[in-house]
Protein backbone atom coordinates (compact mmCIF):
# COMPACT_ATOMS: atom_id res chain seq x y z
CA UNK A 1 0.00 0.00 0.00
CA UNK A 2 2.81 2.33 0.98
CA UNK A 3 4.45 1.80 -3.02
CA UNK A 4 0.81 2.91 -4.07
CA UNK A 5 0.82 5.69 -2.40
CA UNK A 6 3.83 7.06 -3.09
CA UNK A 7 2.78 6.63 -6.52
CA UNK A 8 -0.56 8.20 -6.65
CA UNK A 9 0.01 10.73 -3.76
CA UNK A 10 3.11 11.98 -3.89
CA UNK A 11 6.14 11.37 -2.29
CA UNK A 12 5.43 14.03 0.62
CA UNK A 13 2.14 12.20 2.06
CA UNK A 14 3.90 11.07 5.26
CA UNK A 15 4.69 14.58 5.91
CA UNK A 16 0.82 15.87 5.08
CA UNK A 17 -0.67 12.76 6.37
CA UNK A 18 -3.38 15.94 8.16
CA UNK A 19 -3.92 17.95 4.95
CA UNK A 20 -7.33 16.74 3.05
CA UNK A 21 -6.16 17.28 -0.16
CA UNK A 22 -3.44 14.62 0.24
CA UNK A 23 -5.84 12.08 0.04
CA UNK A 24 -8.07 13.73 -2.20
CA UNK A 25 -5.68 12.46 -4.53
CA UNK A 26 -7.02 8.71 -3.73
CA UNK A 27 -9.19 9.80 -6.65
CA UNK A 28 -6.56 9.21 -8.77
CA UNK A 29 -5.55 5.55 -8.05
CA UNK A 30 -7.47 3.19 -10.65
CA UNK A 31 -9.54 0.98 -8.71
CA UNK A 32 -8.02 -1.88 -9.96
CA UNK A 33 -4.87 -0.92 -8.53
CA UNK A 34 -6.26 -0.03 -5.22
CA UNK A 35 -7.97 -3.56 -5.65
CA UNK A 36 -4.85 -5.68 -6.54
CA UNK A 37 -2.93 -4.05 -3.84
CA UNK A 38 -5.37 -5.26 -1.18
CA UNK A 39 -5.74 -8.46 -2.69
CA UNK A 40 -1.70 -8.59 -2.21
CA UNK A 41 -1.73 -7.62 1.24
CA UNK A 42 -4.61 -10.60 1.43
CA UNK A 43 -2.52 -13.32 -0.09
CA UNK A 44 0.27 -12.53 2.44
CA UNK A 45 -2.00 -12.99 5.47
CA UNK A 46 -3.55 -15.95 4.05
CA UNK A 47 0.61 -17.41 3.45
CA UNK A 48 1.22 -16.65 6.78
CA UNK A 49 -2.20 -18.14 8.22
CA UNK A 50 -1.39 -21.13 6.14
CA UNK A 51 2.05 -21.91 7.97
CA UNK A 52 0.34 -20.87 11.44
CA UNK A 53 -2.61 -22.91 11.83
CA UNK A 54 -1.43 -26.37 11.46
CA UNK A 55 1.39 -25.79 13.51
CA UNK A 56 -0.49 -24.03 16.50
CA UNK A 57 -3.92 -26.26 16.08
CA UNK A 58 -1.62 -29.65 16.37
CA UNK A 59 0.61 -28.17 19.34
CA UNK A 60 -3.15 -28.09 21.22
CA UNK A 61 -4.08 -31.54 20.00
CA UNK A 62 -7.27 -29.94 17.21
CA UNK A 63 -8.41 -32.98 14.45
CA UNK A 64 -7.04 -32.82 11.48
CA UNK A 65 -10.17 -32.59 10.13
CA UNK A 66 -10.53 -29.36 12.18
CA UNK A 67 -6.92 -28.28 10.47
CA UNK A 68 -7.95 -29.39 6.52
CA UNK A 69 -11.36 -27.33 7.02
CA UNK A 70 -9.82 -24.26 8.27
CA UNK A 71 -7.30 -24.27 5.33
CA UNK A 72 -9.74 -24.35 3.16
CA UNK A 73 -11.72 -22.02 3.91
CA UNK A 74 -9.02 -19.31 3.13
CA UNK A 75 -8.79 -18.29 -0.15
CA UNK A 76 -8.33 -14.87 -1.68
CA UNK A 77 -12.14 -14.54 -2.75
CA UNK A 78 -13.38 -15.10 0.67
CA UNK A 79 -14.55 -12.40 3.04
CA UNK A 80 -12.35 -12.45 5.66
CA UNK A 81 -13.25 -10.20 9.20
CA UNK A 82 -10.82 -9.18 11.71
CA UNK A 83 -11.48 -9.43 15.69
CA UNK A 84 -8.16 -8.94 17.70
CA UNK A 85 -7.93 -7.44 20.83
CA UNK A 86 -7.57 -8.21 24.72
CA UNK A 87 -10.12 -10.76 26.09
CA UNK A 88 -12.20 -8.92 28.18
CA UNK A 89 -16.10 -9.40 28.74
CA UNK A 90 -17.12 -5.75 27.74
CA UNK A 91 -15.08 -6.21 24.32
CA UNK A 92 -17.54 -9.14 23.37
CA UNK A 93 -15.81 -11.35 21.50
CA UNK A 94 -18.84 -13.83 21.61
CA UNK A 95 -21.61 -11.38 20.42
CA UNK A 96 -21.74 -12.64 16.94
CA UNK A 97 -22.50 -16.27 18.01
CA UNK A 98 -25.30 -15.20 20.12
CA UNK A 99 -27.35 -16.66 17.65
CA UNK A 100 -25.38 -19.35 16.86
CA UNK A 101 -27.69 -21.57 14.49
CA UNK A 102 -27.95 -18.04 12.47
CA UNK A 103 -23.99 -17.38 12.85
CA UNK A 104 -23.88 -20.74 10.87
CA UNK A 105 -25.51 -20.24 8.79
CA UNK A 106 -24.27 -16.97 7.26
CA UNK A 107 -20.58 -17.84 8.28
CA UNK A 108 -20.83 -21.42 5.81
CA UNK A 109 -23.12 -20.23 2.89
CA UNK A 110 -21.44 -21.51 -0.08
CA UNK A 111 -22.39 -18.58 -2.21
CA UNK A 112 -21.04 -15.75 0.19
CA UNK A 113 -18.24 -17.48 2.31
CA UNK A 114 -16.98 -15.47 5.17
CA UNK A 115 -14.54 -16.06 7.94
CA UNK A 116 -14.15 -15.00 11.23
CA UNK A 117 -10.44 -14.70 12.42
CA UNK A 118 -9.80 -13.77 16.04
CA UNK A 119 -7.05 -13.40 18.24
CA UNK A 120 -6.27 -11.72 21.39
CA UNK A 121 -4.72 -12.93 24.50
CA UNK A 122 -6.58 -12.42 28.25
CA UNK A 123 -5.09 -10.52 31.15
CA UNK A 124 -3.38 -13.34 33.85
CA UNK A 125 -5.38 -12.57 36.61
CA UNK A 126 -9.05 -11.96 34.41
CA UNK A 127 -10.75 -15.44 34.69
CA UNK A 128 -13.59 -14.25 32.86
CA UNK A 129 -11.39 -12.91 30.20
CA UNK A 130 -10.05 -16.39 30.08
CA UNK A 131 -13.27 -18.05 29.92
CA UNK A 132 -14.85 -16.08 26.87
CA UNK A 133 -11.28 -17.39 25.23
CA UNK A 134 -11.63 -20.62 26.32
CA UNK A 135 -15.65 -20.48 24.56
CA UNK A 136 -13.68 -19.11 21.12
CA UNK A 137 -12.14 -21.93 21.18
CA UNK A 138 -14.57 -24.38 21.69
CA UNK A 139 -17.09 -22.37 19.10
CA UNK A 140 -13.55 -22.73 16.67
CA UNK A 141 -13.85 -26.32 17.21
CA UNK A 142 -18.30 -27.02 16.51
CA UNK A 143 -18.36 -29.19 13.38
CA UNK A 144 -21.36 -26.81 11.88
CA UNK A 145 -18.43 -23.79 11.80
CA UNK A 146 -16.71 -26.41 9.16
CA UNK A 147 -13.47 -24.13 9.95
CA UNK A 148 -14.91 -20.86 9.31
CA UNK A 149 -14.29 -19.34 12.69
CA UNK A 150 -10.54 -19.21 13.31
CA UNK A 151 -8.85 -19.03 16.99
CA UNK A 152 -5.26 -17.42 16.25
CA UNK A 153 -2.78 -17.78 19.37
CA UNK A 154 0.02 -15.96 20.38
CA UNK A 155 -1.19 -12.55 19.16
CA UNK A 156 1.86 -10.09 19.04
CA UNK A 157 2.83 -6.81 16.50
CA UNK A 158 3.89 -9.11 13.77
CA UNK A 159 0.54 -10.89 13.74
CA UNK A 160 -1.81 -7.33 14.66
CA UNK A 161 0.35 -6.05 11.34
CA UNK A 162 -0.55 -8.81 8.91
CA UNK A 163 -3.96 -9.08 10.22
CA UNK A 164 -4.70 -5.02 9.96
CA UNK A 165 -3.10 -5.08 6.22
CA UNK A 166 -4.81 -8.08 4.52
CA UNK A 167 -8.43 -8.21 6.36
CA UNK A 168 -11.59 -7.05 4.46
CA UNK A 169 -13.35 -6.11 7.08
CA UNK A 170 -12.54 -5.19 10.87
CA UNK A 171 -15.50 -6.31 13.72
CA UNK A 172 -15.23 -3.90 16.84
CA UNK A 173 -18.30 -4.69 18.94
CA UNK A 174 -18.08 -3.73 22.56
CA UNK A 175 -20.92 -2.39 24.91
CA UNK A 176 -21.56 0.90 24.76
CA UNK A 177 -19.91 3.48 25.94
CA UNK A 178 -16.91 1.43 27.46
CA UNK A 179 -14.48 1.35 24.04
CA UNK A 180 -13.71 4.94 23.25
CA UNK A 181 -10.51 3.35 21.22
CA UNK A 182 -10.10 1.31 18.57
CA UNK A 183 -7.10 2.13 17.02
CA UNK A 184 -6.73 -1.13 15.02
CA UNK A 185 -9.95 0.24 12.87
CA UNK A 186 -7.37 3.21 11.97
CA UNK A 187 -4.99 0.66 10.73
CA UNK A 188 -7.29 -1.24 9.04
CA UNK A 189 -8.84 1.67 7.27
CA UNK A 190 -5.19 2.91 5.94
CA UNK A 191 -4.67 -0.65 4.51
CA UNK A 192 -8.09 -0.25 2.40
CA UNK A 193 -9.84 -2.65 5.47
CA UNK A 194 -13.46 -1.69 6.01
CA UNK A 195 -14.76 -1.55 9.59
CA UNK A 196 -17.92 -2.84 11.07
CA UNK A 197 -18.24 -1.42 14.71
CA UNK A 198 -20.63 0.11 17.30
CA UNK A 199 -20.72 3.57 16.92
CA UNK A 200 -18.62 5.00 19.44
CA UNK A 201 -15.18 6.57 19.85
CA UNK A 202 -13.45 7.85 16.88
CA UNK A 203 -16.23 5.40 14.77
CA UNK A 204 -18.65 7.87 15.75
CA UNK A 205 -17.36 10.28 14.17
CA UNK A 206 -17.26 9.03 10.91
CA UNK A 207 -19.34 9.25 7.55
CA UNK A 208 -21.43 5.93 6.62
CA UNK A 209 -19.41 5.52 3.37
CA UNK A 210 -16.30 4.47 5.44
CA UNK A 211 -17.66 1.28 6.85
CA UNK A 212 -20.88 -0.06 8.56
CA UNK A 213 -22.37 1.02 12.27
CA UNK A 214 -23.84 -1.71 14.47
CA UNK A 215 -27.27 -0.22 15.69
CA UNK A 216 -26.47 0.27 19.79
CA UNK A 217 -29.16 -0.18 22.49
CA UNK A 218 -27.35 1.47 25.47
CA UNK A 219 -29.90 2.34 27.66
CA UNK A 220 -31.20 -1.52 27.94
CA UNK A 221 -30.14 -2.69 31.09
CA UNK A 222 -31.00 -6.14 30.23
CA UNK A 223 -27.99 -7.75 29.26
CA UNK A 224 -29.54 -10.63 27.20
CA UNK A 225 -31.91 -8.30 25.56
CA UNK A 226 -29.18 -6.03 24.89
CA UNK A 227 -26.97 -8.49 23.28
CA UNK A 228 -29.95 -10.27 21.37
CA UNK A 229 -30.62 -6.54 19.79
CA UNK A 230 -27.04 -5.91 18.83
CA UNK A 231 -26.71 -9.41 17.58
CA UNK A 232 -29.50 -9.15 15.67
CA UNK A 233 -28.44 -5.73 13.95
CA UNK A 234 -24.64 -7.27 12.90
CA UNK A 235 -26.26 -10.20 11.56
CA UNK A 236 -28.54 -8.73 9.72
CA UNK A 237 -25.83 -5.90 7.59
CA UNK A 238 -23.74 -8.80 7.48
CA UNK A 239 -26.38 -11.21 6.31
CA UNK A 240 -28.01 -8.83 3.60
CA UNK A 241 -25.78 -5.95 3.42
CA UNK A 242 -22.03 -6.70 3.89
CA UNK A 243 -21.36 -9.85 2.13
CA UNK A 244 -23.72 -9.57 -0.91
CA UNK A 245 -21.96 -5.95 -1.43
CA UNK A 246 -18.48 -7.87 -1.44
CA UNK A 247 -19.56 -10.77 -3.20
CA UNK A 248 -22.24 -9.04 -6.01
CA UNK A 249 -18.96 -7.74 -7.60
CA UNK A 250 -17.95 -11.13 -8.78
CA UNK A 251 -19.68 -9.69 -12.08
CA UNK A 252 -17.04 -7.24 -11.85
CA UNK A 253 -13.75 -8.58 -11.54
CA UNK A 254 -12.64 -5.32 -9.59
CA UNK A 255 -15.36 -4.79 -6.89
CA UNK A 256 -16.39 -1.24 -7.72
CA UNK A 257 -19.01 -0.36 -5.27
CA UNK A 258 -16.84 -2.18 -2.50
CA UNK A 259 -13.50 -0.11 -3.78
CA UNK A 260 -15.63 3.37 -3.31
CA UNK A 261 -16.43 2.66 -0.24
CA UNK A 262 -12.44 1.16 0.56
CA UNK A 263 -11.13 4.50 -0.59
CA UNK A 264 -13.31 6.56 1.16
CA UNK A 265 -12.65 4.52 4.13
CA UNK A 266 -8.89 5.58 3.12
CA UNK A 267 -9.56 8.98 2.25
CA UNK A 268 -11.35 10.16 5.62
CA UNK A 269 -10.38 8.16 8.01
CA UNK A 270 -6.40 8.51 7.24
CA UNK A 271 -7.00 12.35 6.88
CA UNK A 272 -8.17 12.47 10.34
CA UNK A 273 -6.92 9.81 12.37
CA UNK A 274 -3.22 9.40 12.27
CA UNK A 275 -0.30 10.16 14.75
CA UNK A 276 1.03 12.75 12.64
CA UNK A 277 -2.53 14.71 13.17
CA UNK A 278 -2.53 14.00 16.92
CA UNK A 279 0.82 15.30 17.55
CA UNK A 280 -0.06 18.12 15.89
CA UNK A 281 -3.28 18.80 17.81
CA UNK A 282 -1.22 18.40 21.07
CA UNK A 283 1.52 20.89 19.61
CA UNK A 284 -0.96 23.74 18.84
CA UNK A 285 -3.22 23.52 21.00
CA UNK A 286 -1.61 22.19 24.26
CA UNK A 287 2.05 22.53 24.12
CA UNK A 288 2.83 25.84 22.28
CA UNK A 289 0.29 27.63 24.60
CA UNK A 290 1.63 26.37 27.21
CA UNK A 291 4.99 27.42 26.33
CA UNK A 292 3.95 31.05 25.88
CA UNK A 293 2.28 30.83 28.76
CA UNK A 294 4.96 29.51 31.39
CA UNK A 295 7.44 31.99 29.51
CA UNK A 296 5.02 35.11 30.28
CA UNK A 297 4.51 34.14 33.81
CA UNK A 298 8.42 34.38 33.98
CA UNK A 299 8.84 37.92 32.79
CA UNK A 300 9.67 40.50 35.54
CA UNK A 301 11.22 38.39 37.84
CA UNK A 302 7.88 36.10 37.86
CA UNK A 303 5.95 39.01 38.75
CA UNK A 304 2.21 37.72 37.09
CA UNK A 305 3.38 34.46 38.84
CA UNK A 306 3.31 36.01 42.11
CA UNK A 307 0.33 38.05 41.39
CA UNK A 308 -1.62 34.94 40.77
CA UNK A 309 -0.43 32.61 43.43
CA UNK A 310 -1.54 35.19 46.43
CA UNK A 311 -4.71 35.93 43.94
CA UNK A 312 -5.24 32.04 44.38
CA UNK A 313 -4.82 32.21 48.17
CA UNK A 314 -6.86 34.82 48.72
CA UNK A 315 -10.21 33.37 46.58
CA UNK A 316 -9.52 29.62 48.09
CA UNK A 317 -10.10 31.68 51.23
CA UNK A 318 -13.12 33.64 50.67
CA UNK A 319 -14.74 31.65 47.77
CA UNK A 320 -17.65 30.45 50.35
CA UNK A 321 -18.86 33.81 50.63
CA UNK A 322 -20.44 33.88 47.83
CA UNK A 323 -24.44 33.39 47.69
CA UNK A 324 -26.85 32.94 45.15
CA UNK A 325 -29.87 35.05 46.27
CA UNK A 326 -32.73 34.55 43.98
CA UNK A 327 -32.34 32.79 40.32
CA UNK A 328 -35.17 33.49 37.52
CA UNK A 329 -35.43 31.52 34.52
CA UNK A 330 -37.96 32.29 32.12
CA UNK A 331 -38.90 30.39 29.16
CA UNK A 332 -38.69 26.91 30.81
CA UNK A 333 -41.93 24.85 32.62
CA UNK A 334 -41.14 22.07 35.01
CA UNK A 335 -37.88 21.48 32.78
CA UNK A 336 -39.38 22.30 29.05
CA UNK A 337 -38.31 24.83 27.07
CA UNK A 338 -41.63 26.85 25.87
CA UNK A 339 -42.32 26.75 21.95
CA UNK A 340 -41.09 30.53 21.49
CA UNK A 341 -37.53 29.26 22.82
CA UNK A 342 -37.08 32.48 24.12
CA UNK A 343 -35.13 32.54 27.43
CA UNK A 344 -34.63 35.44 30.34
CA UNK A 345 -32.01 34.93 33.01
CA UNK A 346 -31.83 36.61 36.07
CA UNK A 347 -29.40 36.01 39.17
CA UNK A 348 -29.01 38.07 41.91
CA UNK A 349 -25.50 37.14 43.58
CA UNK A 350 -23.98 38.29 46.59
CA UNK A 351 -20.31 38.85 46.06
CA UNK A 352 -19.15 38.15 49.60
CA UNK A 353 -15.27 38.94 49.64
CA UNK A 354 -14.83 38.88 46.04
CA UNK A 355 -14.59 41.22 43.53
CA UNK A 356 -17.19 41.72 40.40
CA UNK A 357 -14.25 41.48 37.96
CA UNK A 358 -13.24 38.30 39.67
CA UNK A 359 -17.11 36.05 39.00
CA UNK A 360 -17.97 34.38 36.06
CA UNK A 361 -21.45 33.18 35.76
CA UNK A 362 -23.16 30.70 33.08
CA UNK A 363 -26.28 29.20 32.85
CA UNK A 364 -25.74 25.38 31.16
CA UNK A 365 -28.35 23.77 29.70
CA UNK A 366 -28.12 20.00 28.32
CA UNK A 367 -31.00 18.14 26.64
CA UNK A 368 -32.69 15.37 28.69
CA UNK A 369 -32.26 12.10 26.59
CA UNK A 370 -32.33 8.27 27.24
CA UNK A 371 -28.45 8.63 26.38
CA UNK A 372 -26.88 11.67 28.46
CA UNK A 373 -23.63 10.43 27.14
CA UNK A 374 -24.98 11.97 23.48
CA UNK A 375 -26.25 15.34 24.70
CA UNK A 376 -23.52 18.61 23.82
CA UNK A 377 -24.06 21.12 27.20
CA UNK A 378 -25.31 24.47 25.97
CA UNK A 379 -23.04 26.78 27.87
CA UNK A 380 -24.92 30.92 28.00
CA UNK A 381 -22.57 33.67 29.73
CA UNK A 382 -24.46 35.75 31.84
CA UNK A 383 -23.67 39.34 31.76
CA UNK A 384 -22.98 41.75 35.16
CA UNK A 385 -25.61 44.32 34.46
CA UNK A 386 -26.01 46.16 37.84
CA UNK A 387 -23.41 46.27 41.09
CA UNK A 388 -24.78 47.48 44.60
CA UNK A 389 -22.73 48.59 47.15
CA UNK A 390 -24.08 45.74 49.29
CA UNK A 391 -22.26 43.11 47.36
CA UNK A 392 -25.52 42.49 45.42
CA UNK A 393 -24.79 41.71 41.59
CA UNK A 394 -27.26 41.49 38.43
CA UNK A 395 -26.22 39.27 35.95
CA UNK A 396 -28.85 38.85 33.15
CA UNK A 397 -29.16 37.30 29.68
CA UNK A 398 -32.03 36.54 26.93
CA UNK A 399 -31.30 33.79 24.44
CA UNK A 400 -33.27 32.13 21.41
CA UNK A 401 -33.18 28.12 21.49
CA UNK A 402 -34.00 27.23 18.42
CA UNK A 403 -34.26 23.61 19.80
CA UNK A 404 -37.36 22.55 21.87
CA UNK A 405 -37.91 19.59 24.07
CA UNK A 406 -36.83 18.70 27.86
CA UNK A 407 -33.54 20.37 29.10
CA UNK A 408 -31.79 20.28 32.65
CA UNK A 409 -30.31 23.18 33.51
CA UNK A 410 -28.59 25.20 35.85
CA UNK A 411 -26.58 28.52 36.79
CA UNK A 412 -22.82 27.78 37.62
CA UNK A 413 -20.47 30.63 39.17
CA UNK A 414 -16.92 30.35 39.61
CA UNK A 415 -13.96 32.68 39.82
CA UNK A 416 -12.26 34.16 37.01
CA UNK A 417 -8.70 35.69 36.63
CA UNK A 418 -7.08 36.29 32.95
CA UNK A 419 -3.67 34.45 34.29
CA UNK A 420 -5.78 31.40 34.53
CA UNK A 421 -4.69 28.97 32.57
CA UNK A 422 -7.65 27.69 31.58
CA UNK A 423 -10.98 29.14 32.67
CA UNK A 424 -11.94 25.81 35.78
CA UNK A 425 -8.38 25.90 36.87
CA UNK A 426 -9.48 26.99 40.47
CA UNK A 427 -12.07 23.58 40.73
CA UNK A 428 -14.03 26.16 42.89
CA UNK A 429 -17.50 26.26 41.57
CA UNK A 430 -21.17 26.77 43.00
CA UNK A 431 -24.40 25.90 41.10
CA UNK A 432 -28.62 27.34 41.15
């Protein structure tokens, strides 16, 4: 893949690995190249595969029935889909055989072949890592599989390399929300891989042409239902989406509609997903202002410095002092926002021993949903508009939501200081 890209793209990709119209350029690779450098990559998993399995399936005793099957199952023109990771129980490596008899069924149809490769090794001390390995195994072993589910051991960098390069598609299906991660998806996308995950993490964030979503249902707190739902939903894209889309194109020798979608895959997710992007992201907007901002606190002898640390002190100190006397929200009915959308604030705070200059207020509203995990917070600054010499303060806003529906909300005051490296650096905060 890397030749192929330094043919199409340029030799300076590595370098602008972040810039969009690098791989805008995928638009110039014929798809049959794109196509025959997979199928490459493929043939070089399947060698290695080939000289694995017998070896490792007759050092734990397997038939070698179990062995022939396996072996020929893997041919260039099957689907092959990638699950390797640590055995844990929230990763799920199980889910797809919840419905086994179905599993079957779509894993051995003659017409549209696919098989299941896994690997992954289970933390020492996690026995019920070890015993959803030790079920792999014995699913690997079920005479109905006829060899289409593959247990691979020993997983290490060499294997995780071969199997991100030559897979067709990569399976990610943990509960929701506990795998923010994935980076073998990344990898797999680069190499022209598809993925096929719950939508979460980085997957979330990407467009439908760049893989396949598995519908979630994270507010079910029964387990079994839960996995029969999300079992239900892979099986199905996999049953009537996934593997007729890879295996329609037999008519076409290149796999058109299944190379769009691989360079799209290629196009967004290596724009926006690499280490050279994520470096860069840390540089601007972590390190650098950092940087400037240790070197400004230095100036005058570390005069600001000073400044702030007895600024620090002193609100620590008096920071219970302040008091939220009366809070007025308009707009909003036991928790609904009214059709007009149209909100008033209005706090009355009393200072205590701080300073007007030194408050920030905000009212924060986030929509109530089954899933808080997917609501954005809707942060409003309120501005001072009156100051009485009894420490009373106004602070008042009007907003326009153009979004109705149930919201939780509430006013949150903290203190404020322009040395502050960022705004909550104080963790001092009350709430109305």
């Amino acid at each position: 893949m890397r030749i192929l890209f330094d043919t199409y793209l340029g030799g300076s990709w590595l370098d602008a690995q972040d810039d969009p119209e690098t791989w805008k350029k995928m638009s110039l690779i014929p798809d049959y190249s794109l196509w025959d450098t997979h199928q490459i990559q493929k043939d070089r998993l399947l060698n290695i595969l080939k000289e694995r399995i017998p070896k490792e399936y007759r050092r734990r005793s397997e038939k070698e029935s179990l062995i022939q099957s396996s072996l020929e199952t893997l041919t260039n023109q099957t689907l092959l889909i990638g699950f390797a990771r640590r055995f844990a129980t929230y990763k799920r490596h199980d889910l797809i055989f919840n419905n086994r008899e179905r599993a079957v069924k779509i894993l051995t149809n003659p017409q549209m072949p696919v098989v299941l490769l896994i690997a992954g090794k289970s933390h020492p001390a996690d026995t019920l890592g070890k015993n959803v390995l030790k079920s792999i195994i014995e699913i690997t072993r079920d005479p109905a599989f006829k060899g289409h589910v593959i247990f691979l051991e020993d997983y290490d960098m060499s294997l995780s390399k071969a199997l991100v390069q030559g897979v067709d598609i990569w399976l990610n299906n943990p509960i929701y929300p506990k795998e923010a991660c994935g980076t073998s998806g990344m990898k797999v996308a680069m190499n022209g891989g598809l993925n096929f995950s719950i939508r979460d993490g980085w997957w979330d964030e990407t467009s439908p042409q760049a893989g396949w979503s598995i519908d979630t249902v994270e507010m079910q707190t029964n387990e079994e239902k839960r996995n029969a739902a999300e079992c239900d939903d892979l099986l199905n894209k996999l049953e009537y989406t996934i593997a007729p889309l890879y295996y329609d194109s037999k008519k076409d020798t290149r796999k058109s509609e299944w190379v769009a979608r691989m360079k799209a895959s290629i196009m967004e997710v290596s724009c926006e997903f690499n280490a050279h992007h994520m470096v860069k992201n840390y540089l601007s907007e972590l390190y650098l202002p950092l940087a400037r901002y240790s070197t400004q606190l230095q100036q005058n002898d570390f005069a600001d410095l000073k400044a702030l640390v007895r600024w620090k002190e002193r609100t620590r100190l008096h920071f219970n002092t302040l008091k939220i006397k009366t809070l007025l929200v308009e707009g909003i009915k036991n928790g609904k926002i009214q059709t007009s959308g149209e909100l008033k604030i209005t706090l009355l705070l009393f200072s205590g021993k701080l300073k007007a200059s030194e408050i920030k207020a905000e009212l924060i509203l986030i929509r109530t949903t089954d899933d808080p995990m997917k609501s954005s917070p809707i942060t409003m600054p309120l501005t001072l508009s009156d100051k009485r010499e009894s420490g009373i303060l106004t602070y008042t806003a009007e907003y326009k939501i153009e979004d109705t529906g149930l919201f939780s909300y509430g006013v949150r005051i903290y203190p404020y200081h322009p040395k502050l490296v960022y705004p909550h650096d104080m963790n001092l905060m009350i709430w109305g």
